[in-house]
PDB file of N, CA and C in Angstrom:
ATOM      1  N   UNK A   1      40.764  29.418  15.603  1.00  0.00           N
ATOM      2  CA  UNK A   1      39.500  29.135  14.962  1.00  0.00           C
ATOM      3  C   UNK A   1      39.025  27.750  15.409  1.00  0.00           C
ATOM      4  N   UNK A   2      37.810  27.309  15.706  1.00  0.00           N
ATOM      5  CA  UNK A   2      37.156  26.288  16.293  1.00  0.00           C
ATOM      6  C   UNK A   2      36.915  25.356  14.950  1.00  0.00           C
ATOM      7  N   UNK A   3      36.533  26.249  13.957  1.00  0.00           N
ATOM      8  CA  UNK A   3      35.885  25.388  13.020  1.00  0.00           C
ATOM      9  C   UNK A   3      37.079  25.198  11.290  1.00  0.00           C
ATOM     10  N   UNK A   4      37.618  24.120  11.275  1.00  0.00           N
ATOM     11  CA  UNK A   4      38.511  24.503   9.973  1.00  0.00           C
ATOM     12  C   UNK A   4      37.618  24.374   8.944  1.00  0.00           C
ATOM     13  N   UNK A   5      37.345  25.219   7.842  1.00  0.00           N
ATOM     14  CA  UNK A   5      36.515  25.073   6.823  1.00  0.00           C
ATOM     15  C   UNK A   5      36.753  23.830   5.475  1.00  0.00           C
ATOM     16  N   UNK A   6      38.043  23.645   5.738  1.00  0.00           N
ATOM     17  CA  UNK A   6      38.571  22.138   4.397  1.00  0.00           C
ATOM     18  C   UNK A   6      37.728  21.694   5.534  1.00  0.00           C
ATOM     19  N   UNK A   7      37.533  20.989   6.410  1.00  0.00           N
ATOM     20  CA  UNK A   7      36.396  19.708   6.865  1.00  0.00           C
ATOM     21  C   UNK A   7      35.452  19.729   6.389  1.00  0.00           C
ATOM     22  N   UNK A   8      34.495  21.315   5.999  1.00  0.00           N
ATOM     23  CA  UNK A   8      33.640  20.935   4.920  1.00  0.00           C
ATOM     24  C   UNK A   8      33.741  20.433   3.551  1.00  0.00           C
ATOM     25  N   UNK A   9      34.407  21.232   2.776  1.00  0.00           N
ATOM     26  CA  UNK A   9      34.528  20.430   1.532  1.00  0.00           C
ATOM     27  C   UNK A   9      35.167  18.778   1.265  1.00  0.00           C
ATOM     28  N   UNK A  10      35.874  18.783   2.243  1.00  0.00           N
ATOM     29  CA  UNK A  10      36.961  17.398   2.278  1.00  0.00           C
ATOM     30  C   UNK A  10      35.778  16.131   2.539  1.00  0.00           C
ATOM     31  N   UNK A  11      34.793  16.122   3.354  1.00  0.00           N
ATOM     32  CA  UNK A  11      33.476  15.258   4.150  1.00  0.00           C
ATOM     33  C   UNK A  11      32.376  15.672   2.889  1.00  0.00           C
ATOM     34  N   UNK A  12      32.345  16.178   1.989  1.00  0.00           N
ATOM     35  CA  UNK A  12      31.786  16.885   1.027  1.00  0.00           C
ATOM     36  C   UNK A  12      31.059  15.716   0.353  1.00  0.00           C
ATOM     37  N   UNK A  13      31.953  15.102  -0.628  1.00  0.00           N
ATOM     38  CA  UNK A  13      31.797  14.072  -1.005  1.00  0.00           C
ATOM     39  C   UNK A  13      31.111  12.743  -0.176  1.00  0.00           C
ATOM     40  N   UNK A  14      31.735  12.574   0.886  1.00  0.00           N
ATOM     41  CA  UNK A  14      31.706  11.403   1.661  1.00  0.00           C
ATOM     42  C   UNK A  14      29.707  11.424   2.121  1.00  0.00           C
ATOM     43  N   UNK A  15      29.099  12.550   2.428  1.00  0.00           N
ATOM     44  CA  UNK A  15      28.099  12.897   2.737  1.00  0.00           C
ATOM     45  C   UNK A  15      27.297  12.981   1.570  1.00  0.00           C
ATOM     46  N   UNK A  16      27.492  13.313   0.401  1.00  0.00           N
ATOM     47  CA  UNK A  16      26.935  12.527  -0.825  1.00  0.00           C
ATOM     48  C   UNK A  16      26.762  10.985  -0.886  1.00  0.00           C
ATOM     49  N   UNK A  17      27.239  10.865  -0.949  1.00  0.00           N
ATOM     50  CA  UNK A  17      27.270   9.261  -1.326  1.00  0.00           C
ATOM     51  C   UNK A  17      26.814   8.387  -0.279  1.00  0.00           C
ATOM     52  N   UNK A  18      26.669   8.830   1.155  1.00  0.00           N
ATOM     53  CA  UNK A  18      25.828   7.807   2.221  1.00  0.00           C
ATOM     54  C   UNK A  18      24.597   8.657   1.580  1.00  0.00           C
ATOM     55  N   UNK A  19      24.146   9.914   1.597  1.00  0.00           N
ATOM     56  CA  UNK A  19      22.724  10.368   0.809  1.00  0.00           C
ATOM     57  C   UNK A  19      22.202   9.043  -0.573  1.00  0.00           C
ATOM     58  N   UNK A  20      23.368   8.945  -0.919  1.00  0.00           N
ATOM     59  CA  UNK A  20      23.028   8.523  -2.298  1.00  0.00           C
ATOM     60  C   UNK A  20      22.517   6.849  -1.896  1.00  0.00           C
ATOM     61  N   UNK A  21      23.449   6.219  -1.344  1.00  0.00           N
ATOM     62  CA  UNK A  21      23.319   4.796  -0.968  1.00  0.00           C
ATOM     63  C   UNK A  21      21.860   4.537  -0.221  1.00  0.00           C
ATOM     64  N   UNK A  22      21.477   5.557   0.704  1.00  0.00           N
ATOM     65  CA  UNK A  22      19.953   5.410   1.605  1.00  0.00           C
ATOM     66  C   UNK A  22      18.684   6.173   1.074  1.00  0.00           C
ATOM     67  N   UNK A  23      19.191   6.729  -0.367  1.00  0.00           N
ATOM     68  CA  UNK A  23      18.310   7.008  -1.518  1.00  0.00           C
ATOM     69  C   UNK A  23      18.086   5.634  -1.845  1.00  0.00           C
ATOM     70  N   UNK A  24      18.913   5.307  -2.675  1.00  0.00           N
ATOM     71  CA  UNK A  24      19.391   3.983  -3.667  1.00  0.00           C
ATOM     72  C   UNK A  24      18.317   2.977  -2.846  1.00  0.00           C
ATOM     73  N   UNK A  25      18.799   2.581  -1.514  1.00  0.00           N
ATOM     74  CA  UNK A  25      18.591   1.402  -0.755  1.00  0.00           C
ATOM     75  C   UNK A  25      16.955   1.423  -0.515  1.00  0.00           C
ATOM     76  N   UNK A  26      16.537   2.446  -0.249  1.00  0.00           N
ATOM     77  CA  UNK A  26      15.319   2.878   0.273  1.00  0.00           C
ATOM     78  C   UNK A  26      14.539   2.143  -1.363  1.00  0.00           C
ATOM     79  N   UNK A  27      15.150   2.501  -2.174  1.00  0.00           N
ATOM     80  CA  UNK A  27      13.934   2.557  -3.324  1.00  0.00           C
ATOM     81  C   UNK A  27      14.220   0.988  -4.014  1.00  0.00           C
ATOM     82  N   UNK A  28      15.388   0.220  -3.739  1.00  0.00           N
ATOM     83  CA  UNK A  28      15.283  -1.215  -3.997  1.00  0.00           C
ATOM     84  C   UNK A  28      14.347  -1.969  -2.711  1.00  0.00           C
ATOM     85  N   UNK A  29      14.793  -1.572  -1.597  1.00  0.00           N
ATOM     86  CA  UNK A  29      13.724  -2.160  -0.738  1.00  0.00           C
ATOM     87  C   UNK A  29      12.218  -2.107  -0.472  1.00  0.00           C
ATOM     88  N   UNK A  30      11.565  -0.709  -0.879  1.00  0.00           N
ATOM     89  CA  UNK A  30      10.478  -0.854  -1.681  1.00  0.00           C
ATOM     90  C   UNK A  30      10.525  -1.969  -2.642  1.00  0.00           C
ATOM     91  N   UNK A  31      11.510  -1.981  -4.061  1.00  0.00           N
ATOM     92  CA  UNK A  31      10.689  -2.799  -5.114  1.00  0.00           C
ATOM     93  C   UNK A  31      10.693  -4.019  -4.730  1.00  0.00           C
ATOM     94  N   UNK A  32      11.644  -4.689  -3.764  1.00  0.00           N
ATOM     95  CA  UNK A  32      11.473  -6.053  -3.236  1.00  0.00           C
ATOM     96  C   UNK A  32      10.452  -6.236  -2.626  1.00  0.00           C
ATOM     97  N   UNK A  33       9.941  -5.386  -1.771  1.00  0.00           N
ATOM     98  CA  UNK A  33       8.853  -5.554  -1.206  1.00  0.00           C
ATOM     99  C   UNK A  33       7.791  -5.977  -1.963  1.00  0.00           C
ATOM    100  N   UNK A  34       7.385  -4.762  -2.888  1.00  0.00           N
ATOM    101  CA  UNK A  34       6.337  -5.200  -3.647  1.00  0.00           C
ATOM    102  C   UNK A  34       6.756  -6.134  -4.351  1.00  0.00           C
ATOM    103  N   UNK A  35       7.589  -6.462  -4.780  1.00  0.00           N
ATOM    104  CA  UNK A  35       7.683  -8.176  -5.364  1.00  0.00           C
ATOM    105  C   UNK A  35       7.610  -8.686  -4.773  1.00  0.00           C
ATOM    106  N   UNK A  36       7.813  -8.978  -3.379  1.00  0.00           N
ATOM    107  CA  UNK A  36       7.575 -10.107  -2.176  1.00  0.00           C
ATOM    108  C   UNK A  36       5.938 -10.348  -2.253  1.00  0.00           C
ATOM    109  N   UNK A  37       5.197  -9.251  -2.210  1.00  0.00           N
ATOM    110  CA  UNK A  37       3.819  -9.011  -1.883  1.00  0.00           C
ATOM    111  C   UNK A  37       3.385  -9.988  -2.727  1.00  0.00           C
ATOM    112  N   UNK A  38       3.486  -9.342  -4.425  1.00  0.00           N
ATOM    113  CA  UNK A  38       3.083  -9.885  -5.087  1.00  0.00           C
ATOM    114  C   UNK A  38       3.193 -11.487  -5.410  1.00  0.00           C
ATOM    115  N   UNK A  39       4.417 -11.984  -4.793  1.00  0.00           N
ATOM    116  CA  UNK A  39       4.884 -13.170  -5.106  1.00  0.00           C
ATOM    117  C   UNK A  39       3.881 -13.921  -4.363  1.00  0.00           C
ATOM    118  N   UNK A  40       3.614 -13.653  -2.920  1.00  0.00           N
ATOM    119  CA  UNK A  40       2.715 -13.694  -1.836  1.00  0.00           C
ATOM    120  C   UNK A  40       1.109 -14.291  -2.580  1.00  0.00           C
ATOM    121  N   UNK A  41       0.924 -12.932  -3.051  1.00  0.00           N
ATOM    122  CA  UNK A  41      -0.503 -13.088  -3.208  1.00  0.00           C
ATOM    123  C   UNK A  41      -1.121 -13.662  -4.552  1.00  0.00           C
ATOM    124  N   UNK A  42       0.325 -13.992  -5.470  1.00  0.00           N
ATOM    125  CA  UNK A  42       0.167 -15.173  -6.295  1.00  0.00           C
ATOM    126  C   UNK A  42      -0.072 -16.166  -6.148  1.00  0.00           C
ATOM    127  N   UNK A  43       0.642 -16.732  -4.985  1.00  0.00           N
ATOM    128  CA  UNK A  43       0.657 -17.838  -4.144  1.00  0.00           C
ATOM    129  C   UNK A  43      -0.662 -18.167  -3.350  1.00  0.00           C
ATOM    130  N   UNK A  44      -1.282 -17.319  -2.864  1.00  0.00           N
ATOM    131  CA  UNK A  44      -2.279 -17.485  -1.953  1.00  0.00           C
ATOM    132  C   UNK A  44      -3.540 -18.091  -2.640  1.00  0.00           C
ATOM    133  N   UNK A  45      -4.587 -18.949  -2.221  1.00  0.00           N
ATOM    134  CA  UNK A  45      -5.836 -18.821  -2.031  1.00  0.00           C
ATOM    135  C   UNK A  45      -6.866 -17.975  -2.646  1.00  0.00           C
ATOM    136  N   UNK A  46      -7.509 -18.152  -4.064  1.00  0.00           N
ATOM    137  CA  UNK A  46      -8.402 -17.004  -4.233  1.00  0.00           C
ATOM    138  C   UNK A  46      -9.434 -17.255  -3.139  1.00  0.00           C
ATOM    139  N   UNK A  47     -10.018 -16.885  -2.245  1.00  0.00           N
ATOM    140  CA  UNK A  47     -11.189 -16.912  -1.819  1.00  0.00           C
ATOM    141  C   UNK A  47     -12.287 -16.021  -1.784  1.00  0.00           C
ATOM    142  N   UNK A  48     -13.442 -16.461  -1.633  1.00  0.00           N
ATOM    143  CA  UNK A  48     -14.722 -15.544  -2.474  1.00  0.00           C
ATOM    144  C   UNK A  48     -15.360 -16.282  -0.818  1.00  0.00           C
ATOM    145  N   UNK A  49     -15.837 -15.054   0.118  1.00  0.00           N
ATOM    146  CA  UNK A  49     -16.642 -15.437   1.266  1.00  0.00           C
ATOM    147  C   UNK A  49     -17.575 -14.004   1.697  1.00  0.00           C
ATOM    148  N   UNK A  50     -18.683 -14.446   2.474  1.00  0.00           N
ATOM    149  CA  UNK A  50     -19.122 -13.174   2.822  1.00  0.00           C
ATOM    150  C   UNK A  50     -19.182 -12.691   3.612  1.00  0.00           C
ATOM    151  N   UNK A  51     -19.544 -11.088   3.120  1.00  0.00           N
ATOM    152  CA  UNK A  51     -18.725  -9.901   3.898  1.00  0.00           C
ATOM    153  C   UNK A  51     -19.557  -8.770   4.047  1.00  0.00           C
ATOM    154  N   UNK A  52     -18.672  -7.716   4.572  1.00  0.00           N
ATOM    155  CA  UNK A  52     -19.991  -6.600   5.117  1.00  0.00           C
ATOM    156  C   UNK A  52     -18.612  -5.053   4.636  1.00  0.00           C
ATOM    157  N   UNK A  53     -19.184  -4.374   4.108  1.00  0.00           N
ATOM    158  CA  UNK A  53     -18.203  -2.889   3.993  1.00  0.00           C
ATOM    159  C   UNK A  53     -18.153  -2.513   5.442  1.00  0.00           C
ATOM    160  N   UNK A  54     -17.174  -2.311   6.074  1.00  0.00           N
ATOM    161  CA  UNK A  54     -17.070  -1.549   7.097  1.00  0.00           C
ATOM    162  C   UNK A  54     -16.865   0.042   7.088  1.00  0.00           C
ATOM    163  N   UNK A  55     -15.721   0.296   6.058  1.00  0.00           N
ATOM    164  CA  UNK A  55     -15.700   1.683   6.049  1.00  0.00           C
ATOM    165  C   UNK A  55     -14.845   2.176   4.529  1.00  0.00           C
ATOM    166  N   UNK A  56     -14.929   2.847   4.485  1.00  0.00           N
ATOM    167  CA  UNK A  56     -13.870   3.197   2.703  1.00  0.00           C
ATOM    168  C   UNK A  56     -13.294   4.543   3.046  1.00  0.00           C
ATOM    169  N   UNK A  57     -11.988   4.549   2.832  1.00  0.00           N
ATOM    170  CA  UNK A  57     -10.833   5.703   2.911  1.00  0.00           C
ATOM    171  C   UNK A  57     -10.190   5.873   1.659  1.00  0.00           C
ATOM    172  N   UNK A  58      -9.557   7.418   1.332  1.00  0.00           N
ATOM    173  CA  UNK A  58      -8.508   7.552   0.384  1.00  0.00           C
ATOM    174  C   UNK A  58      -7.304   7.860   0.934  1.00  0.00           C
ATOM    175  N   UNK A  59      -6.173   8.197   0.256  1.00  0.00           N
ATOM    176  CA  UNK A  59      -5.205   8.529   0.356  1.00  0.00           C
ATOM    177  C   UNK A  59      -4.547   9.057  -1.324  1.00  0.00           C
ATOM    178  N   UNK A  60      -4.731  10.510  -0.435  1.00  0.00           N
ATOM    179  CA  UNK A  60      -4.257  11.305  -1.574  1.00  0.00           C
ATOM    180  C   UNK A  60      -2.576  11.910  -1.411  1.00  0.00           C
ATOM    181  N   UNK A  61      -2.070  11.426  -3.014  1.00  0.00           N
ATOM    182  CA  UNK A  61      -0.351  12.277  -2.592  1.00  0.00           C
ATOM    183  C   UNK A  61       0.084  12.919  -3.830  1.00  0.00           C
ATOM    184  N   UNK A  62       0.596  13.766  -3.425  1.00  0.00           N
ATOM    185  CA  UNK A  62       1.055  14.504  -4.680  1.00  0.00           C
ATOM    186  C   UNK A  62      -0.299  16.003  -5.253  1.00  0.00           C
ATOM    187  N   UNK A  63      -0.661  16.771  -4.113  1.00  0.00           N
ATOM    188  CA  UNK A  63      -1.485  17.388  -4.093  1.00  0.00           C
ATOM    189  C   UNK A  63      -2.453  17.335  -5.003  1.00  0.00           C
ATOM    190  N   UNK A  64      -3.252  15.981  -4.930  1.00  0.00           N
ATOM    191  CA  UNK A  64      -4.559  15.266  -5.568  1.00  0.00           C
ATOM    192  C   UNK A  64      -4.183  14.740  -6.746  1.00  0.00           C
ATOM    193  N   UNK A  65      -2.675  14.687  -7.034  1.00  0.00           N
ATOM    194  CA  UNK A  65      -2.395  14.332  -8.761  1.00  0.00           C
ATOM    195  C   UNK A  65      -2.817  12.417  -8.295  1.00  0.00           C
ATOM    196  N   UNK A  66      -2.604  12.011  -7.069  1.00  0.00           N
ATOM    197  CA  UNK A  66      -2.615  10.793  -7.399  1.00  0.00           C
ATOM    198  C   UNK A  66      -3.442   9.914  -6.051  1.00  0.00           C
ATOM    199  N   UNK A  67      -4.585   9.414  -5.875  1.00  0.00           N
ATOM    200  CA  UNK A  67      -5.087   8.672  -5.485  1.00  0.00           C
ATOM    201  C   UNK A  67      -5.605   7.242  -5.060  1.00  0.00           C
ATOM    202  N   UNK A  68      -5.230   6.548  -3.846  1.00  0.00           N
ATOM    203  CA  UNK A  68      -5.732   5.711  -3.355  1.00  0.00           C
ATOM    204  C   UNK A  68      -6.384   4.959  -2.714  1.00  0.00           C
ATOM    205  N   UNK A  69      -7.130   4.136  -3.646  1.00  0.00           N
ATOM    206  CA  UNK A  69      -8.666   4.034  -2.735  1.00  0.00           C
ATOM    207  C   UNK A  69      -8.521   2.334  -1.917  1.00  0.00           C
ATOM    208  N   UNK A  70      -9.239   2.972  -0.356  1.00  0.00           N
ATOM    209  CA  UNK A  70      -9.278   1.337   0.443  1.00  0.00           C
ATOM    210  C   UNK A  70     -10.368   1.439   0.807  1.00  0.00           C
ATOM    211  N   UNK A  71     -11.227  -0.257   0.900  1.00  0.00           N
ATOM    212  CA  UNK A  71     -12.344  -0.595   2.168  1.00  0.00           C
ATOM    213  C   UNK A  71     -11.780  -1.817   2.622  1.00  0.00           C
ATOM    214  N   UNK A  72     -12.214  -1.382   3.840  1.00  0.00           N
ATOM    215  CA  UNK A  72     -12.710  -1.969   4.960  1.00  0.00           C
ATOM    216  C   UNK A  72     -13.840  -3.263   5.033  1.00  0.00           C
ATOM    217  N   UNK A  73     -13.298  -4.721   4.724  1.00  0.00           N
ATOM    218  CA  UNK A  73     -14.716  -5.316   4.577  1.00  0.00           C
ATOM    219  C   UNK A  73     -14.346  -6.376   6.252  1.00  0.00           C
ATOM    220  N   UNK A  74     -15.824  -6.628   6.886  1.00  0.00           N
ATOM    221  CA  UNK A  74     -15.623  -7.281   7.942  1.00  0.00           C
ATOM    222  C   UNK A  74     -16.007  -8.967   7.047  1.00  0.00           C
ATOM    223  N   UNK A  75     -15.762 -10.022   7.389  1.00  0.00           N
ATOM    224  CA  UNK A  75     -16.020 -11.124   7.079  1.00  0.00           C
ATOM    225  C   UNK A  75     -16.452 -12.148   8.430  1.00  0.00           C
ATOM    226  N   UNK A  76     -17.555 -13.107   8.062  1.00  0.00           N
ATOM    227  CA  UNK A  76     -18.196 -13.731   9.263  1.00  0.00           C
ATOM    228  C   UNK A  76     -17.766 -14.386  10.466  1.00  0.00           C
ATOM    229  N   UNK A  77     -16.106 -14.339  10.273  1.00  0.00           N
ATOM    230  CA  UNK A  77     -15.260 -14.520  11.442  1.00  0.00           C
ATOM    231  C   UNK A  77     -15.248 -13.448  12.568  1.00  0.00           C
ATOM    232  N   UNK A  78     -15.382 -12.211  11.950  1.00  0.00           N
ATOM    233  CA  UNK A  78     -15.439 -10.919  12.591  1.00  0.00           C
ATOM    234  C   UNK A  78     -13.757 -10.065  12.122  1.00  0.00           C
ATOM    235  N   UNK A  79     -13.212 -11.133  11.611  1.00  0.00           N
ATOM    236  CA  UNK A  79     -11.733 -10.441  11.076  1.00  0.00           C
ATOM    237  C   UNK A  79     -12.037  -9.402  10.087  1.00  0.00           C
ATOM    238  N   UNK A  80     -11.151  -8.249   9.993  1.00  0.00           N
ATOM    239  CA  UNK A  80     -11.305  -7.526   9.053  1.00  0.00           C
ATOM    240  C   UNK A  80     -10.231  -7.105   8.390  1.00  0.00           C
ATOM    241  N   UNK A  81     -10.378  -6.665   7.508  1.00  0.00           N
ATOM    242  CA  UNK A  81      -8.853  -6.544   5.970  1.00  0.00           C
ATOM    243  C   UNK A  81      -9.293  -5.135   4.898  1.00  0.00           C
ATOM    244  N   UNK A  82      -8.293  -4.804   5.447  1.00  0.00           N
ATOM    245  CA  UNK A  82      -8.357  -3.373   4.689  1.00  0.00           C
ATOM    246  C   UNK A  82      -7.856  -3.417   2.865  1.00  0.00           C
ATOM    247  N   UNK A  83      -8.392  -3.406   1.908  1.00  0.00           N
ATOM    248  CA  UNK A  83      -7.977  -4.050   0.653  1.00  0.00           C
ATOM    249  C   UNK A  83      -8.027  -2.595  -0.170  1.00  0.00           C
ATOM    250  N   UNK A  84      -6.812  -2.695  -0.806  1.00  0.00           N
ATOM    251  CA  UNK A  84      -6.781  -1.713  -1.718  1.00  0.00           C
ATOM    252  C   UNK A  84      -7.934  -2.213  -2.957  1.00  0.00           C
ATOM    253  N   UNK A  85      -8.771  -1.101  -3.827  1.00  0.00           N
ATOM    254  CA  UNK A  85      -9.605  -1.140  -4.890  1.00  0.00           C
ATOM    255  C   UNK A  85      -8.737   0.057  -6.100  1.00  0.00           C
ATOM    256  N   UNK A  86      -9.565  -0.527  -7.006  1.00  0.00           N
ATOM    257  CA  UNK A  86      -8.953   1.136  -7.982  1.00  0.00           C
ATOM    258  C   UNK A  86     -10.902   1.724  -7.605  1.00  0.00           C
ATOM    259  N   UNK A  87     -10.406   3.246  -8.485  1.00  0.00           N
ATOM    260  CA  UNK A  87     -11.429   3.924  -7.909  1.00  0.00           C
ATOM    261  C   UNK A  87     -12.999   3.742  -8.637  1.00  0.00           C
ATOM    262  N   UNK A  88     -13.426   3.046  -9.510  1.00  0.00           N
ATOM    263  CA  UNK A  88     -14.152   2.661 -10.175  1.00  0.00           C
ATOM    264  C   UNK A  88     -15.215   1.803  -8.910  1.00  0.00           C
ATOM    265  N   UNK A  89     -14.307   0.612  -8.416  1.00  0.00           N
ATOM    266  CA  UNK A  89     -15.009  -0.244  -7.405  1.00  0.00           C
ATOM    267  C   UNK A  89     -15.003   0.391  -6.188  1.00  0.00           C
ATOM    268  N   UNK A  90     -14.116   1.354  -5.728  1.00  0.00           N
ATOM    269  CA  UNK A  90     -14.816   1.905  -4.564  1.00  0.00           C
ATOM    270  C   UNK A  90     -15.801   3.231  -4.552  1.00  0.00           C
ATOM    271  N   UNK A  91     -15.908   3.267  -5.873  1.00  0.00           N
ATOM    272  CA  UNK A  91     -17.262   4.008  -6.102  1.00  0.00           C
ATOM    273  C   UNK A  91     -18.733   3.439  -6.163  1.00  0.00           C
ATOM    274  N   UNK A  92     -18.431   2.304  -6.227  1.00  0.00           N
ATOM    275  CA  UNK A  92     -19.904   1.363  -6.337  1.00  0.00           C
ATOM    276  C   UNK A  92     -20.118   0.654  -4.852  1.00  0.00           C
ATOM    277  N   UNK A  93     -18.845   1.250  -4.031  1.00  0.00           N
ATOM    278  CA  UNK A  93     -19.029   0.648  -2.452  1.00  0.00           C
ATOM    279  C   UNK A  93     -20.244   1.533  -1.393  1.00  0.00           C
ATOM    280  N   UNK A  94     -20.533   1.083  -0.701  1.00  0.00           N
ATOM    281  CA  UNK A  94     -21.137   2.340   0.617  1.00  0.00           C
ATOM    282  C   UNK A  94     -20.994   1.179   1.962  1.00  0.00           C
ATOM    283  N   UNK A  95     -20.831   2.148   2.542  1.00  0.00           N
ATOM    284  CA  UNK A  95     -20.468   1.263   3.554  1.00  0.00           C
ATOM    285  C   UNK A  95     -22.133   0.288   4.385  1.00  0.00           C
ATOM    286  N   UNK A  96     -21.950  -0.656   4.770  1.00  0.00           N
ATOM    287  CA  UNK A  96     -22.730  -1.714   5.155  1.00  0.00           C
ATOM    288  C   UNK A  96     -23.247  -2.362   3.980  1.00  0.00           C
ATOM    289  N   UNK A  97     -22.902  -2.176   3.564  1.00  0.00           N
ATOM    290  CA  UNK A  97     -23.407  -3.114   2.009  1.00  0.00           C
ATOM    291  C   UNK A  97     -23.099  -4.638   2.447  1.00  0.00           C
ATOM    292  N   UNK A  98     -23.583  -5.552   2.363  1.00  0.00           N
ATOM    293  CA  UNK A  98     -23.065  -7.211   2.511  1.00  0.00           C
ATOM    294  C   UNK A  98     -23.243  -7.567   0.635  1.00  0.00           C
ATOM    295  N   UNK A  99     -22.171  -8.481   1.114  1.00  0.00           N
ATOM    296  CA  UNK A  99     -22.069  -9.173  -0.456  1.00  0.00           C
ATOM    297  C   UNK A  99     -21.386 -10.409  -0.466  1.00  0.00           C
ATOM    298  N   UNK A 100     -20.732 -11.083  -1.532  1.00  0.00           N
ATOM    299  CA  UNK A 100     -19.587 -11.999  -1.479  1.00  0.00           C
ATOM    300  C   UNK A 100     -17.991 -11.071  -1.696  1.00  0.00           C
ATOM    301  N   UNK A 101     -17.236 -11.117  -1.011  1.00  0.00           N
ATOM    302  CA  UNK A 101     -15.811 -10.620  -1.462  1.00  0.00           C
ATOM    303  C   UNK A 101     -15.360 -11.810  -1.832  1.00  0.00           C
ATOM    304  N   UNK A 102     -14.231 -11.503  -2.784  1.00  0.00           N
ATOM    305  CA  UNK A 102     -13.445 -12.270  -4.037  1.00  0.00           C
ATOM    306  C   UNK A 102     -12.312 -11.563  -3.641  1.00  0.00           C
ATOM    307  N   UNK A 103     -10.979 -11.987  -2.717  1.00  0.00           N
ATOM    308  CA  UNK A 103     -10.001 -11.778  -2.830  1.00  0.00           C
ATOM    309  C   UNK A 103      -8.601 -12.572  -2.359  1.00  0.00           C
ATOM    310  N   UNK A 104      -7.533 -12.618  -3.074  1.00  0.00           N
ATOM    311  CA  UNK A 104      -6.170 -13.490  -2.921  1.00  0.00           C
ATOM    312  C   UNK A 104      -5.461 -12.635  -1.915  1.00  0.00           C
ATOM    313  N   UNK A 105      -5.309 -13.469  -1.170  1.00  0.00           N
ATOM    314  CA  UNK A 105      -3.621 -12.703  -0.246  1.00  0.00           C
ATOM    315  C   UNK A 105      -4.377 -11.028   0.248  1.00  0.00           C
ATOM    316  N   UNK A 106      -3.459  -9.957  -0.363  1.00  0.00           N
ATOM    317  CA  UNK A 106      -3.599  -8.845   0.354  1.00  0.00           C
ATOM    318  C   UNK A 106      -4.678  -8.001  -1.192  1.00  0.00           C
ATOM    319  N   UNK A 107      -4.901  -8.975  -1.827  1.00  0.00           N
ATOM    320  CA  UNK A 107      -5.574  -8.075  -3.672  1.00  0.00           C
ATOM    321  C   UNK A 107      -6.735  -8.527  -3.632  1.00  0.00           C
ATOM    322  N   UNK A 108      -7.333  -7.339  -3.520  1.00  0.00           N
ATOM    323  CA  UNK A 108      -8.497  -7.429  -3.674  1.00  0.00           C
ATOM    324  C   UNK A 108      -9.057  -7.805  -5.228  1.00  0.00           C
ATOM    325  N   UNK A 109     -10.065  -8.724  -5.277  1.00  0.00           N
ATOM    326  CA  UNK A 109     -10.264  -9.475  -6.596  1.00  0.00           C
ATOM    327  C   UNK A 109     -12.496  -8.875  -7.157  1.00  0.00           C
ATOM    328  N   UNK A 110     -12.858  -8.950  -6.489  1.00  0.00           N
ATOM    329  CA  UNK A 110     -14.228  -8.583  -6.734  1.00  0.00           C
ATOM    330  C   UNK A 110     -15.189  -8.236  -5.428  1.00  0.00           C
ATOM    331  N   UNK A 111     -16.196  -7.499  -5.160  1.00  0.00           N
ATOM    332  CA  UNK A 111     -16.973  -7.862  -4.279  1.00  0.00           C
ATOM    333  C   UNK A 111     -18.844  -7.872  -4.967  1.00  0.00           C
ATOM    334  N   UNK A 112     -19.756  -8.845  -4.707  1.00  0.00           N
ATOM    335  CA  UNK A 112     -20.605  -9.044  -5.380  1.00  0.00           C
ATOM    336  C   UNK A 112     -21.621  -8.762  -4.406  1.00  0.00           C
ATOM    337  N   UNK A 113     -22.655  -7.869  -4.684  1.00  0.00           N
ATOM    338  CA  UNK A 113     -23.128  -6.934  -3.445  1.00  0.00           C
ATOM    339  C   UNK A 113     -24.697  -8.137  -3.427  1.00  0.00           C
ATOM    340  N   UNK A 114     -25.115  -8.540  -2.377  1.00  0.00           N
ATOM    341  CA  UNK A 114     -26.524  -9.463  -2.341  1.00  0.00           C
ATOM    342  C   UNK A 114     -27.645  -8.439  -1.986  1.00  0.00           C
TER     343      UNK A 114
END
């Protein structure tokens, strides 16, 4: 026989538990992350400068149970920053709109349409 079958059950265990550890690891390194972010964009600069909508996207997961809304604003450098909104403010967006944006780090804080 080529294949002894105790190698499956015996590696049984052992193959759990690297599953389990790069479960585990995966989902602390997410939450550091977003604590890094956040620590980040505590830290940062509110700045309020003006800007232009370039474009607005969602991202839907969990077959529409859960939604995330981004724009696209260009600022008079020509740099542009893709900023997460909740869906309230990217409903009052259209794209080319100019205004003042209001935002810290990577959080988006207000945009005030002129």
């Amino acid at each position: 026989m080529f294949f002894d079958d105790t190698i499956l059950f015996d590696s049984a265990p052992i193959f759990i538990i690297i599953i389990a550890v790069i479960v585990f690891g995966s989902i602390i390194f997410l939450g550091v992350s977003k604590l890094k972010e956040n620590v980040d964009n505590n830290n940062a600069p509110q700045l309020t400068v003006p800007a232009e909508v370039i474009s607005k996207r969602t991202d839907v997961q969990g077959n529409h149970s859960y939604t995330t809304y981004y724009a696209t604003f260009e600022v008079q450098s020509g740099d542009r920053m893709e900023l997460k909104l909740n869906g309230k403010e990217f409903g009052m967006l259209a794209d080319k709109d100019m205004g003042m944006l209001t935002f810290q780090g990577t959080r988006y804080i207000a945009f005030e349409r002129q």
